[in-house]
C-alpha atoms as a PDB file:
ATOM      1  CA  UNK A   1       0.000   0.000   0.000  1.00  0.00           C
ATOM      2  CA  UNK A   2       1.378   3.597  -1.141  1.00  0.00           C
ATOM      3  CA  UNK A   3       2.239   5.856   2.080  1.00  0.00           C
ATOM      4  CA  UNK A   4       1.976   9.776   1.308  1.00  0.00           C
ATOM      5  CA  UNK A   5       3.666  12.449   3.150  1.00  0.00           C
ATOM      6  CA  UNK A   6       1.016  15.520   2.637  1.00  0.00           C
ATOM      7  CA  UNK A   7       3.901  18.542   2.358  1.00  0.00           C
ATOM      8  CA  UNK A   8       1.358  20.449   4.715  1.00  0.00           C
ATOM      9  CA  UNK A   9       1.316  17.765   7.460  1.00  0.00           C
ATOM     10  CA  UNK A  10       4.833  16.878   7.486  1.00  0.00           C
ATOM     11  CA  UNK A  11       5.666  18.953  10.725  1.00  0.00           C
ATOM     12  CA  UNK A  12       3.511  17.010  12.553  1.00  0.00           C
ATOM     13  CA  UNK A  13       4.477  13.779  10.856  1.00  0.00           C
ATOM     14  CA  UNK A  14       1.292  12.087   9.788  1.00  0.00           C
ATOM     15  CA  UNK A  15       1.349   9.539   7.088  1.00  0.00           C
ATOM     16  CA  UNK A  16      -1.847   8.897   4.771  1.00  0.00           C
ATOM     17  CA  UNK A  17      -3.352   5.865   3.109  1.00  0.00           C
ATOM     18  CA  UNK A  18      -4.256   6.031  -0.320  1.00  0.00           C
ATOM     19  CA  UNK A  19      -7.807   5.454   0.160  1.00  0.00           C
ATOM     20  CA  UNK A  20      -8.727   5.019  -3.702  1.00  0.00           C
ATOM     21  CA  UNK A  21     -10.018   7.200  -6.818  1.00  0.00           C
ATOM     22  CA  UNK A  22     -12.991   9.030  -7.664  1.00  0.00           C
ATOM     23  CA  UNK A  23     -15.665   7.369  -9.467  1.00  0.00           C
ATOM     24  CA  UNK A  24     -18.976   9.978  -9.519  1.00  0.00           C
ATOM     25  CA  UNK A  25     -20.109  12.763  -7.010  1.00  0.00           C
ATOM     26  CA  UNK A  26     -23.375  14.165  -6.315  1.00  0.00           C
ATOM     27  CA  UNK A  27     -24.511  17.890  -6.908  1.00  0.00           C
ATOM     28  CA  UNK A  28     -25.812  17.565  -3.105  1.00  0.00           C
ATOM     29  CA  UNK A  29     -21.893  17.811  -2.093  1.00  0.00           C
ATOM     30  CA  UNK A  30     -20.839  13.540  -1.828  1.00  0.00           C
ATOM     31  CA  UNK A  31     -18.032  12.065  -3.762  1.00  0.00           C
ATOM     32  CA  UNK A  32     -17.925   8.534  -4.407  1.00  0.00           C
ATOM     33  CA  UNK A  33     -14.695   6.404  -4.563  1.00  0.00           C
ATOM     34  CA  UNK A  34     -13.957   3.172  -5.445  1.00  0.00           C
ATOM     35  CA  UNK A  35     -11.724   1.893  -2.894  1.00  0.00           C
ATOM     36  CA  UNK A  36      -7.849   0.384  -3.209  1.00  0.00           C
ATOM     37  CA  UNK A  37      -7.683  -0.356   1.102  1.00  0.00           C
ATOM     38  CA  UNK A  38      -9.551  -3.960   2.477  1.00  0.00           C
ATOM     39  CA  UNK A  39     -10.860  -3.164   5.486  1.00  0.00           C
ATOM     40  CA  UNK A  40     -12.975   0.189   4.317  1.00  0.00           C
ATOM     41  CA  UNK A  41     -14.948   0.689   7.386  1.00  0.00           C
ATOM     42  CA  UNK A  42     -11.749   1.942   9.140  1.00  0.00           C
ATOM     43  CA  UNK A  43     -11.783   4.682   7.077  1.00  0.00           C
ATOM     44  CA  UNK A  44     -15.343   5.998   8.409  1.00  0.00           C
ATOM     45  CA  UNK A  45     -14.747   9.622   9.686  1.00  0.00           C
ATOM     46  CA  UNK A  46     -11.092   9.823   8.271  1.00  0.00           C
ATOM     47  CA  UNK A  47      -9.882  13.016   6.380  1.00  0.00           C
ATOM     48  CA  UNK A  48      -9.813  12.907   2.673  1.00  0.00           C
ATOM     49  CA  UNK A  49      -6.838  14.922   0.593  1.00  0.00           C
ATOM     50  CA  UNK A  50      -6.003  14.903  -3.192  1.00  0.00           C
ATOM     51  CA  UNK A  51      -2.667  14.629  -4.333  1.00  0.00           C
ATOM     52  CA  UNK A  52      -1.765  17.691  -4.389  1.00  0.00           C
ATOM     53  CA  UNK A  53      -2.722  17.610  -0.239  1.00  0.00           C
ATOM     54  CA  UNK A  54      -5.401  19.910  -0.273  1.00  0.00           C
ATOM     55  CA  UNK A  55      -8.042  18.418   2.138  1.00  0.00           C
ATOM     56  CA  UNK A  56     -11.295  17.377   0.038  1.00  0.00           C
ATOM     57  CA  UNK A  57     -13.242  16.309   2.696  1.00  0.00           C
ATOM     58  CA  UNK A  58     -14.514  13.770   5.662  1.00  0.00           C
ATOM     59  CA  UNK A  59     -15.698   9.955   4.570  1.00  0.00           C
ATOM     60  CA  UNK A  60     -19.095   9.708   5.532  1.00  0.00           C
ATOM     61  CA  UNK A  61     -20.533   6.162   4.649  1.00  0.00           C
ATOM     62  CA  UNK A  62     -19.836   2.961   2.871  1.00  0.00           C
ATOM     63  CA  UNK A  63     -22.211   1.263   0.360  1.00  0.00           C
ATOM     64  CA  UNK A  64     -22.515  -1.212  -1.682  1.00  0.00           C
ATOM     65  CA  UNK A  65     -21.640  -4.730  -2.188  1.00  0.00           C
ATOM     66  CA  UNK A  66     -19.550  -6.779   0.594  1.00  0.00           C
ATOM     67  CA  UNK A  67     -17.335  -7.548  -2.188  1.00  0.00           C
ATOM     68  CA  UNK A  68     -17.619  -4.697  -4.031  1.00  0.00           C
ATOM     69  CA  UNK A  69     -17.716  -1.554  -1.734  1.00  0.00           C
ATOM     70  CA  UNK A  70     -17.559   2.341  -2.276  1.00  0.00           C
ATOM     71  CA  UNK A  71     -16.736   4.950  -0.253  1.00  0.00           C
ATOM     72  CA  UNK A  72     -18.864   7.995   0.458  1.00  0.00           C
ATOM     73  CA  UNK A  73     -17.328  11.313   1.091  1.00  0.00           C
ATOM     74  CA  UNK A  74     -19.073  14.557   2.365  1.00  0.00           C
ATOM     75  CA  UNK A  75     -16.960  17.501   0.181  1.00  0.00           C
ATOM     76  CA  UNK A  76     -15.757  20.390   1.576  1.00  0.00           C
ATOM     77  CA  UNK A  77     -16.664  22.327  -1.615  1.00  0.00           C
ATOM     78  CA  UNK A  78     -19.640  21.042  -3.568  1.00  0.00           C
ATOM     79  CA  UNK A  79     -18.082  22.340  -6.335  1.00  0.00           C
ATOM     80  CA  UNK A  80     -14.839  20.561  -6.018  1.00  0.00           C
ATOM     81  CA  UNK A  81     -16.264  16.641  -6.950  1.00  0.00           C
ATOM     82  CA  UNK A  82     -16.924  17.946 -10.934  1.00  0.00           C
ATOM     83  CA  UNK A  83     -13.195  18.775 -10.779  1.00  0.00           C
ATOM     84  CA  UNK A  84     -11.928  15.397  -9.103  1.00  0.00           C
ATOM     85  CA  UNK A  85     -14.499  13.334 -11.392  1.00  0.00           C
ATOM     86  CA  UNK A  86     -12.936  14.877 -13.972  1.00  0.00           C
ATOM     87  CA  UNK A  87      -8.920  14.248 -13.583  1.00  0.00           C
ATOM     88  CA  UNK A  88      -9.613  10.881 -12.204  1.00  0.00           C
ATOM     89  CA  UNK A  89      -7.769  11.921  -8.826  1.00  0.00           C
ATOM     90  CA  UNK A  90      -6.438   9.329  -6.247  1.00  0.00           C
ATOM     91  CA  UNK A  91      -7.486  10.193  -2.913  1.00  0.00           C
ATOM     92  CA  UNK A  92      -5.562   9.774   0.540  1.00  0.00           C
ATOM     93  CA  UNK A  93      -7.216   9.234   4.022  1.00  0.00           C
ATOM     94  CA  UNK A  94      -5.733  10.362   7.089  1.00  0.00           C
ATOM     95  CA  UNK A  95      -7.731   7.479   9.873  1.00  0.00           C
ATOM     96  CA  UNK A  96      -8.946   8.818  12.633  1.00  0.00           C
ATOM     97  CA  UNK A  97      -7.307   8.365  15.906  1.00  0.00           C
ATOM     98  CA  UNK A  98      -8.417   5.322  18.217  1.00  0.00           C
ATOM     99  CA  UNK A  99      -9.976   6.592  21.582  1.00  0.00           C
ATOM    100  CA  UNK A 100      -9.353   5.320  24.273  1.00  0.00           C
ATOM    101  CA  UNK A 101     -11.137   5.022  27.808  1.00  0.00           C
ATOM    102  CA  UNK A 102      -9.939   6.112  31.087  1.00  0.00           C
ATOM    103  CA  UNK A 103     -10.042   3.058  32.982  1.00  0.00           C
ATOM    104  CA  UNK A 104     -12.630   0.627  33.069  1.00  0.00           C
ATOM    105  CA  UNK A 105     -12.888  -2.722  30.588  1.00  0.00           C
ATOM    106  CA  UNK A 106     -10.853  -3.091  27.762  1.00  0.00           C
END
Protein backbone atom coordinates (compact mmCIF):
# COMPACT_ATOMS: atom_id res chain seq x y z
CA UNK A 1 0.00 0.00 0.00
CA UNK A 2 1.38 3.60 -1.14
CA UNK A 3 2.24 5.86 2.08
CA UNK A 4 1.98 9.78 1.31
CA UNK A 5 3.67 12.45 3.15
CA UNK A 6 1.02 15.52 2.64
CA UNK A 7 3.90 18.54 2.36
CA UNK A 8 1.36 20.45 4.71
CA UNK A 9 1.32 17.76 7.46
CA UNK A 10 4.83 16.88 7.49
CA UNK A 11 5.67 18.95 10.73
CA UNK A 12 3.51 17.01 12.55
CA UNK A 13 4.48 13.78 10.86
CA UNK A 14 1.29 12.09 9.79
CA UNK A 15 1.35 9.54 7.09
CA UNK A 16 -1.85 8.90 4.77
CA UNK A 17 -3.35 5.87 3.11
CA UNK A 18 -4.26 6.03 -0.32
CA UNK A 19 -7.81 5.45 0.16
CA UNK A 20 -8.73 5.02 -3.70
CA UNK A 21 -10.02 7.20 -6.82
CA UNK A 22 -12.99 9.03 -7.66
CA UNK A 23 -15.66 7.37 -9.47
CA UNK A 24 -18.98 9.98 -9.52
CA UNK A 25 -20.11 12.76 -7.01
CA UNK A 26 -23.38 14.16 -6.31
CA UNK A 27 -24.51 17.89 -6.91
CA UNK A 28 -25.81 17.56 -3.10
CA UNK A 29 -21.89 17.81 -2.09
CA UNK A 30 -20.84 13.54 -1.83
CA UNK A 31 -18.03 12.07 -3.76
CA UNK A 32 -17.93 8.53 -4.41
CA UNK A 33 -14.69 6.40 -4.56
CA UNK A 34 -13.96 3.17 -5.45
CA UNK A 35 -11.72 1.89 -2.89
CA UNK A 36 -7.85 0.38 -3.21
CA UNK A 37 -7.68 -0.36 1.10
CA UNK A 38 -9.55 -3.96 2.48
CA UNK A 39 -10.86 -3.16 5.49
CA UNK A 40 -12.97 0.19 4.32
CA UNK A 41 -14.95 0.69 7.39
CA UNK A 42 -11.75 1.94 9.14
CA UNK A 43 -11.78 4.68 7.08
CA UNK A 44 -15.34 6.00 8.41
CA UNK A 45 -14.75 9.62 9.69
CA UNK A 46 -11.09 9.82 8.27
CA UNK A 47 -9.88 13.02 6.38
CA UNK A 48 -9.81 12.91 2.67
CA UNK A 49 -6.84 14.92 0.59
CA UNK A 50 -6.00 14.90 -3.19
CA UNK A 51 -2.67 14.63 -4.33
CA UNK A 52 -1.77 17.69 -4.39
CA UNK A 53 -2.72 17.61 -0.24
CA UNK A 54 -5.40 19.91 -0.27
CA UNK A 55 -8.04 18.42 2.14
CA UNK A 56 -11.30 17.38 0.04
CA UNK A 57 -13.24 16.31 2.70
CA UNK A 58 -14.51 13.77 5.66
CA UNK A 59 -15.70 9.96 4.57
CA UNK A 60 -19.10 9.71 5.53
CA UNK A 61 -20.53 6.16 4.65
CA UNK A 62 -19.84 2.96 2.87
CA UNK A 63 -22.21 1.26 0.36
CA UNK A 64 -22.51 -1.21 -1.68
CA UNK A 65 -21.64 -4.73 -2.19
CA UNK A 66 -19.55 -6.78 0.59
CA UNK A 67 -17.33 -7.55 -2.19
CA UNK A 68 -17.62 -4.70 -4.03
CA UNK A 69 -17.72 -1.55 -1.73
CA UNK A 70 -17.56 2.34 -2.28
CA UNK A 71 -16.74 4.95 -0.25
CA UNK A 72 -18.86 7.99 0.46
CA UNK A 73 -17.33 11.31 1.09
CA UNK A 74 -19.07 14.56 2.36
CA UNK A 75 -16.96 17.50 0.18
CA UNK A 76 -15.76 20.39 1.58
CA UNK A 77 -16.66 22.33 -1.62
CA UNK A 78 -19.64 21.04 -3.57
CA UNK A 79 -18.08 22.34 -6.33
CA UNK A 80 -14.84 20.56 -6.02
CA UNK A 81 -16.26 16.64 -6.95
CA UNK A 82 -16.92 17.95 -10.93
CA UNK A 83 -13.19 18.77 -10.78
CA UNK A 84 -11.93 15.40 -9.10
CA UNK A 85 -14.50 13.33 -11.39
CA UNK A 86 -12.94 14.88 -13.97
CA UNK A 87 -8.92 14.25 -13.58
CA UNK A 88 -9.61 10.88 -12.20
CA UNK A 89 -7.77 11.92 -8.83
CA UNK A 90 -6.44 9.33 -6.25
CA UNK A 91 -7.49 10.19 -2.91
CA UNK A 92 -5.56 9.77 0.54
CA UNK A 93 -7.22 9.23 4.02
CA UNK A 94 -5.73 10.36 7.09
CA UNK A 95 -7.73 7.48 9.87
CA UNK A 96 -8.95 8.82 12.63
CA UNK A 97 -7.31 8.37 15.91
CA UNK A 98 -8.42 5.32 18.22
CA UNK A 99 -9.98 6.59 21.58
CA UNK A 100 -9.35 5.32 24.27
CA UNK A 101 -11.14 5.02 27.81
CA UNK A 102 -9.94 6.11 31.09
CA UNK A 103 -10.04 3.06 32.98
CA UNK A 104 -12.63 0.63 33.07
CA UNK A 105 -12.89 -2.72 30.59
CA UNK A 106 -10.85 -3.09 27.76
Amino acid sequence: MRNLVIPRLTSRCFSVKLLGITENWTKNGHLIVRPYVKDVLKYVGAIVYDSSGRRVGVVTDVIGRVDNPRIVAKLDCRDLGELLLSRKERLYALLPRERRGRGGRP
